[in-house]
C-alpha atoms as a PDB file:
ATOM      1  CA  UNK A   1     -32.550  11.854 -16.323  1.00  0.00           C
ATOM      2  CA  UNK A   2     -33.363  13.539 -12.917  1.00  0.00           C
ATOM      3  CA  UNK A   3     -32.319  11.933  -9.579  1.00  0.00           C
ATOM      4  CA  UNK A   4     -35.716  10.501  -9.221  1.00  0.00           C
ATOM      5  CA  UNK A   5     -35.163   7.929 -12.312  1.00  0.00           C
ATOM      6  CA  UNK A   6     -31.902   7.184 -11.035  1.00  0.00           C
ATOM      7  CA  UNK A   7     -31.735   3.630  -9.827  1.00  0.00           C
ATOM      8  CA  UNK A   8     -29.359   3.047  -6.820  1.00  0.00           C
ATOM      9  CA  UNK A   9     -27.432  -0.335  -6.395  1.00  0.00           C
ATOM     10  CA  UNK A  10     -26.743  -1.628  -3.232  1.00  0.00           C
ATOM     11  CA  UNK A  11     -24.001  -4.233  -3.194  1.00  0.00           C
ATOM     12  CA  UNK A  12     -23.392  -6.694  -0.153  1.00  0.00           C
ATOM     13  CA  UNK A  13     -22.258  -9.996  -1.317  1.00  0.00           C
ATOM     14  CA  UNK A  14     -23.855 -13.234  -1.653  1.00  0.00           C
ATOM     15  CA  UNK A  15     -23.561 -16.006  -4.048  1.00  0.00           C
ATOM     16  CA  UNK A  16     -24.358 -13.374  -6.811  1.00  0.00           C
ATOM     17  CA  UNK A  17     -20.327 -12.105  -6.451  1.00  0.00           C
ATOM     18  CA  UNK A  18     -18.758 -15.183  -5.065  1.00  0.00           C
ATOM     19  CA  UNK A  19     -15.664 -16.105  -7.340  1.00  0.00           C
ATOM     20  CA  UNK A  20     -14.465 -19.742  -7.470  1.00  0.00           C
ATOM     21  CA  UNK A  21     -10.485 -20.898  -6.495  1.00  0.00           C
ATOM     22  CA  UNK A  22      -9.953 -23.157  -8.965  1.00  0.00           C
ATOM     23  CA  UNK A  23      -6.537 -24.530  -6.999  1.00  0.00           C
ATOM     24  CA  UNK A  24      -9.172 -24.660  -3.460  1.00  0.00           C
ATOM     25  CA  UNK A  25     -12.256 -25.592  -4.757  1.00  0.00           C
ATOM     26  CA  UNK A  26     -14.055 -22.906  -2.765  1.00  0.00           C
ATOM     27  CA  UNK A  27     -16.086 -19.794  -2.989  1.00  0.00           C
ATOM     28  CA  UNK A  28     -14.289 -16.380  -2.438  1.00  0.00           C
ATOM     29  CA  UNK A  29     -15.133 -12.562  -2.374  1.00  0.00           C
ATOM     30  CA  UNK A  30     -12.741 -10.837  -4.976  1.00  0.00           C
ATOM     31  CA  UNK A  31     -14.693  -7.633  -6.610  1.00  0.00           C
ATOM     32  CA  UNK A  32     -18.230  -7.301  -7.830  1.00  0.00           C
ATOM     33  CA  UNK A  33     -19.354  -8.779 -10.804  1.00  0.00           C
ATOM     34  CA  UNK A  34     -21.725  -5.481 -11.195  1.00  0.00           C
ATOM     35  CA  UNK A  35     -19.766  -3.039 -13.310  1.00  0.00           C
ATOM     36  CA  UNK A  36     -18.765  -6.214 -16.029  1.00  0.00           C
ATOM     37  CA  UNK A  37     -22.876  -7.466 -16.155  1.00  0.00           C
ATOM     38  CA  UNK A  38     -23.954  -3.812 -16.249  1.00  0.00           C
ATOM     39  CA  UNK A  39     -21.349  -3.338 -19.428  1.00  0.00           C
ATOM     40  CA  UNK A  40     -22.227  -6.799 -20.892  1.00  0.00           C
ATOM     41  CA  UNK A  41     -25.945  -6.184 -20.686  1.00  0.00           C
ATOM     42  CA  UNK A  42     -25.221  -2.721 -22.699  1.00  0.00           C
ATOM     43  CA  UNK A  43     -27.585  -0.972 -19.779  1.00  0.00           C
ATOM     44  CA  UNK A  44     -28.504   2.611 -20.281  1.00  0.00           C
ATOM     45  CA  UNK A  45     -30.416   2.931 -17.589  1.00  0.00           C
ATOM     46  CA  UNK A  46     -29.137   6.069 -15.104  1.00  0.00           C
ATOM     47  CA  UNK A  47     -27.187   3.506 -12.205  1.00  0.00           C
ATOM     48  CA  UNK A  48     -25.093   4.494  -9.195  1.00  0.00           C
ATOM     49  CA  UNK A  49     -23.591   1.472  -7.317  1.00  0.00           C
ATOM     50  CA  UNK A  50     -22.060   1.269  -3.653  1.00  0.00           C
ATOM     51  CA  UNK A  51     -20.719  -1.918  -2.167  1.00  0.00           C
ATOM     52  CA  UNK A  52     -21.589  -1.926   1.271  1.00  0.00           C
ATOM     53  CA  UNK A  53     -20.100  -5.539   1.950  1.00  0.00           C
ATOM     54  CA  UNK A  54     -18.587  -8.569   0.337  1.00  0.00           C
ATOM     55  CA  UNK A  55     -20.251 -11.361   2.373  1.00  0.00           C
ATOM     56  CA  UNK A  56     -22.202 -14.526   2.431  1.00  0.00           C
ATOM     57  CA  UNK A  57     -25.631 -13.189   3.875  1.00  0.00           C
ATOM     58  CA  UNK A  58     -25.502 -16.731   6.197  1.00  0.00           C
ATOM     59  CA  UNK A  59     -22.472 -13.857   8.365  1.00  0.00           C
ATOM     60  CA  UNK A  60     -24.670 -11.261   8.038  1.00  0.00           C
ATOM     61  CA  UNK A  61     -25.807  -9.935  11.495  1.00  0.00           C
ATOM     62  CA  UNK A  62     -27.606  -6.990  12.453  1.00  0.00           C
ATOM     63  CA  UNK A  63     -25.236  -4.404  12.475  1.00  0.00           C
ATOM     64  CA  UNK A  64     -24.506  -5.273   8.821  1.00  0.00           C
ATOM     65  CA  UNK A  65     -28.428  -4.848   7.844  1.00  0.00           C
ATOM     66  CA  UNK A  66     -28.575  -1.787   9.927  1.00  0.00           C
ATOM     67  CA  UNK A  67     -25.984  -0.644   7.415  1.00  0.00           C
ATOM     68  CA  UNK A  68     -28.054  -1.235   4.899  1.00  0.00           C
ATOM     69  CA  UNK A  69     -31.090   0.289   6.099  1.00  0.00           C
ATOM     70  CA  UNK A  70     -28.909   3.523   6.741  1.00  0.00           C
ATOM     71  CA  UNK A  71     -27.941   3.520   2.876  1.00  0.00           C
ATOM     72  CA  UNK A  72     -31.620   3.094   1.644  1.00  0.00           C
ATOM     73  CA  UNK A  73     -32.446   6.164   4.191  1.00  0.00           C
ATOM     74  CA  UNK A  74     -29.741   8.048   3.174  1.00  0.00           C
ATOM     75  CA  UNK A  75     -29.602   7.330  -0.388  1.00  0.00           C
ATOM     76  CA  UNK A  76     -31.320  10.467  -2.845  1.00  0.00           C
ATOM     77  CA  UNK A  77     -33.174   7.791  -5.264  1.00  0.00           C
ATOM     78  CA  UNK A  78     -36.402   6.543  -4.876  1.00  0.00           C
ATOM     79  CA  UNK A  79     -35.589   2.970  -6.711  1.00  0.00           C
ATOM     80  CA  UNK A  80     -33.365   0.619  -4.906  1.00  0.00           C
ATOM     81  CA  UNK A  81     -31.454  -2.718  -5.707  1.00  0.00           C
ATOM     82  CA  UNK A  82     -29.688  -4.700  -2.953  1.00  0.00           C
ATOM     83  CA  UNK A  83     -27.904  -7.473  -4.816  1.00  0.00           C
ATOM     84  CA  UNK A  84     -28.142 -10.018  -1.444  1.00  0.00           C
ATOM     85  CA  UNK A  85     -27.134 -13.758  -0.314  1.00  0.00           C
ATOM     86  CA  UNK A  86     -30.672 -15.820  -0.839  1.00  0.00           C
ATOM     87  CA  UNK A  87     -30.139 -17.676   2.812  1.00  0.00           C
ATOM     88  CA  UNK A  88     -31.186 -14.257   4.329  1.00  0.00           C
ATOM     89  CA  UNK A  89     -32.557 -12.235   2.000  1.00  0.00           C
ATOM     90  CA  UNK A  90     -35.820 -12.767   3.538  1.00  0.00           C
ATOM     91  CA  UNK A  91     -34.828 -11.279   6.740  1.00  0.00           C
ATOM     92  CA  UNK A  92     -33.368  -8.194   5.631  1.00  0.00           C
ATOM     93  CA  UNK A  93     -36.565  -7.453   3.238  1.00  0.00           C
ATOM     94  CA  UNK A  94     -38.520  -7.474   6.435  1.00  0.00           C
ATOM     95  CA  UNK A  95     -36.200  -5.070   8.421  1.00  0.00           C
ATOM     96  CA  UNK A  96     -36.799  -3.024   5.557  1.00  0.00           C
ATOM     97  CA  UNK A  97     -40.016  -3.236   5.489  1.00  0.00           C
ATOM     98  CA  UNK A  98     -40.038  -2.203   9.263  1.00  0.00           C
ATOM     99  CA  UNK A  99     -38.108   0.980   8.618  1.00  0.00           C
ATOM    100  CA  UNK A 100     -40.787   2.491   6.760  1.00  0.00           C
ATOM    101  CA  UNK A 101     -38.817   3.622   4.008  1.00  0.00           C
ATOM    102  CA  UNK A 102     -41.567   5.613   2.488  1.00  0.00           C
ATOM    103  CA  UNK A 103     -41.527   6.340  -1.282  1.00  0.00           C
ATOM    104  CA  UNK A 104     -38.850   4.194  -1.830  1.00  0.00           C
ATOM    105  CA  UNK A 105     -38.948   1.137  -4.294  1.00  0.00           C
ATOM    106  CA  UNK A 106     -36.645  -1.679  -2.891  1.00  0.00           C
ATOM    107  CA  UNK A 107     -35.735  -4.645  -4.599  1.00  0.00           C
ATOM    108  CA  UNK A 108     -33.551  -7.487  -3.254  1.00  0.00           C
ATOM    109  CA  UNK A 109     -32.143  -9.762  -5.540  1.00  0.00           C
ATOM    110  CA  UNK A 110     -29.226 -12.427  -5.213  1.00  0.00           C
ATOM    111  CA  UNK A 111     -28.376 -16.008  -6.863  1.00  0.00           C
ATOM    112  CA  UNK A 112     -28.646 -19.349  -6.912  1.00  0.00           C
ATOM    113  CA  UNK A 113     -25.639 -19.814  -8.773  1.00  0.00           C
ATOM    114  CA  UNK A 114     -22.649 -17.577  -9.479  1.00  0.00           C
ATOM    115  CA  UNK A 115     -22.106 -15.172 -11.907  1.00  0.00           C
ATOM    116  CA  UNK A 116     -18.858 -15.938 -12.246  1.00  0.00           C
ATOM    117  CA  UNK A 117     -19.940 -19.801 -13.231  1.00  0.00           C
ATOM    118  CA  UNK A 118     -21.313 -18.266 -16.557  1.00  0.00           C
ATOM    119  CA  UNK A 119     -24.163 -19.499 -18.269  1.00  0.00           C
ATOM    120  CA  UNK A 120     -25.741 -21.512 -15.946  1.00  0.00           C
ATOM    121  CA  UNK A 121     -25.850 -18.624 -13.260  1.00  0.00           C
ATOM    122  CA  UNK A 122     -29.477 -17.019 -12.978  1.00  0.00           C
ATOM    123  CA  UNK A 123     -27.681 -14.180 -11.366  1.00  0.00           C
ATOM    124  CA  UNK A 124     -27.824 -12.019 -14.764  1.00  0.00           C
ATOM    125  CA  UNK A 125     -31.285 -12.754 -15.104  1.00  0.00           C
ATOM    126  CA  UNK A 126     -32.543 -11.859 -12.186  1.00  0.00           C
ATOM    127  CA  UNK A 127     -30.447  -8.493 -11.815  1.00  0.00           C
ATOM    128  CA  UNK A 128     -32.223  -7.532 -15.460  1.00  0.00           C
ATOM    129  CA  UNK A 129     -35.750  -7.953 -13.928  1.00  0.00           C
ATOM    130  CA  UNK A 130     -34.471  -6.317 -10.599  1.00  0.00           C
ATOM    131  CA  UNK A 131     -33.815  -3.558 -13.051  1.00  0.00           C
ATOM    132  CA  UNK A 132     -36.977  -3.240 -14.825  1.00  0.00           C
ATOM    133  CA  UNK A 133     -39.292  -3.981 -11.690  1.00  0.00           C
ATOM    134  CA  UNK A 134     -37.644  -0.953  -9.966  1.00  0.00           C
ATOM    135  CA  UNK A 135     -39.000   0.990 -12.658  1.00  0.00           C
ATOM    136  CA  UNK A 136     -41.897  -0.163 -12.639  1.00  0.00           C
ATOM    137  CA  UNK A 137     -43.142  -1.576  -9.020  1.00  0.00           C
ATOM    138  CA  UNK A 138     -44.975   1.124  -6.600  1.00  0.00           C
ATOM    139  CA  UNK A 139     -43.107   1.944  -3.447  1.00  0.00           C
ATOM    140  CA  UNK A 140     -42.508  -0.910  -1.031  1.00  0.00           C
ATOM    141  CA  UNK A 141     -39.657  -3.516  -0.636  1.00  0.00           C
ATOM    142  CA  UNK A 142     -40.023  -6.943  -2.685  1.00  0.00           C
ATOM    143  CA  UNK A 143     -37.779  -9.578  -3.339  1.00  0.00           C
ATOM    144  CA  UNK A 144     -37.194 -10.673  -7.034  1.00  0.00           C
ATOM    145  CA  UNK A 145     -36.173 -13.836  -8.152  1.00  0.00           C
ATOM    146  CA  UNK A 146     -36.379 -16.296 -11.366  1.00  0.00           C
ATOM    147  CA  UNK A 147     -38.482 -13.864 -12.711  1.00  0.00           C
ATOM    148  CA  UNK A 148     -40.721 -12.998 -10.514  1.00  0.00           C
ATOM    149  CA  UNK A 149     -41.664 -10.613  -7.738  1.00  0.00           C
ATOM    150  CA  UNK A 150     -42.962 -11.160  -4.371  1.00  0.00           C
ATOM    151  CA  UNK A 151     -44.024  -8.566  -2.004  1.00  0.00           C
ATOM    152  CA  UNK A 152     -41.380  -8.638   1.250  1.00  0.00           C
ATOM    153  CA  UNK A 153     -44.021 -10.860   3.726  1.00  0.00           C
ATOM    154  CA  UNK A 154     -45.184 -13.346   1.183  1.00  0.00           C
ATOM    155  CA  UNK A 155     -42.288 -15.095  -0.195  1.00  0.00           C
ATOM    156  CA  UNK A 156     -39.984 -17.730   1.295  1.00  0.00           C
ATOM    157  CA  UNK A 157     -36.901 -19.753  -0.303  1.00  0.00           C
ATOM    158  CA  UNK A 158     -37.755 -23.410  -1.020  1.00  0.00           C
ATOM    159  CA  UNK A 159     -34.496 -24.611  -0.033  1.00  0.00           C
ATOM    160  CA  UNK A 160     -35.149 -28.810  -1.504  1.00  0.00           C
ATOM    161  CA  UNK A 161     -36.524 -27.133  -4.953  1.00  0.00           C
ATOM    162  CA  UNK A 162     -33.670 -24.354  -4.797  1.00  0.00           C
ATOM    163  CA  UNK A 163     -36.437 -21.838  -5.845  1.00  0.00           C
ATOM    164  CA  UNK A 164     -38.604 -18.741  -4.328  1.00  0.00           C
ATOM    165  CA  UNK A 165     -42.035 -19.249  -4.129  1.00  0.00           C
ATOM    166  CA  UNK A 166     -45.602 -17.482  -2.607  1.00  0.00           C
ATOM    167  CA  UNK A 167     -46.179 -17.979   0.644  1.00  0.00           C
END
C-alpha cells in the first residue's frame, strides 16, 4: 500500500480506553485498547497509531487539541482517526474543521461504553465504521458514531438518549 492508503490513528483517551478498578469502582487510564481490537478484529488494513493522551475529553483544554491539530498537520496520511471522549468530541471536530486541514479525511470516534466492559461496549463498533468511512468519506472532518456519520457542524450528543444525532 502507498502512504496515501495508510490510515493514521490518533489516540487521546476517552471512555473508549478507560479501564475499570474493580477494588475502586472507578474508571482509569492504563494502555490503549487499540493494538488488542485491531488484532481481535483480524484488520489488514495499512494502520499507524500514536497516543497523543490518555484523558477524559471533559480535561481536555486547548493546548491538548492544539496537539492534536499539530498531529493531523504533521501527519503524512490523508485518512485520519482520533479515537476521542464523546463530552467534547464536538468541539475538537470544529477546531479541526477551522484548521483547514485540506485533503485530509478526519474521523472522530469515541464510546459510550468501554471497551474494556466487553460486549456491551459500542466502542468496537464504531472504531470498524471509523475504519471503513476513512476509506471511503471525501476530505473533511466528521464525527462517527453508532453507525453513522455526521459532517463536523451538524451533529450534537443527545446526552438523555445517550446517542448522536443530526442537528
Amino acid at each position: 500500500m502507498s502512504n496515501r492508503e495508510k490510515i493514521q490513528i490518533f489516540i487521546t483517551g476517552g471512555t473508549f480506553d478507560k479501564s475499570y478498578d474493580y477494588i475502586n469502582g472507578v474508571l482509569y487510564f492504563k494502555e490503549t485498547h487499540l493494538p488488542e481490537m485491531l488484532k481481535r478484529s483480524r484488520c489488514q488494513l495499512n494502520i499507524d497509531f500514536k497516543t497523543l493522551m490518555m484523558m477524559d475529553s471533559l480535561e481536555m483544554g486547548d493546548n491538548e487539541i492544539e496537539q492534536i491539530i499539530e498531529a493531523c498537520k504533521n501527519c503524512t496520511s490523508n485518512k485520519i482517526i482520533i479515537t476521542h471522549g464523546t463530552d467534547t468530541i464536538t468541539k475538537t471536530a470544529k477546531a479541526l474543521a477551522k484548521a483547514e486541514l485540506k485533503d485530509k479525511t478526519i474521523l472522530l470516534t469515541g464510546a459510550m461504553i468501554p471497551y474494556a466492559f466487553g460486549s456491551s461496549s459500542d466502542g468496537f463498533f464504531n472504531l470498524g465504521c471509523a475504519l471503513a468511512y476513512a476509506q471511503t468519506l471525501s476530505p473533511e472532518v466528521y464525527i462517527t458514531m453508532q453507525g453513522q456519520y455526521f459532517l463536523w457542524n451538524g451533529v450534537k450528543k443527545n446526552k438523555a438518549l445517550g446517542l448522536f444525532e443530526e442537528v
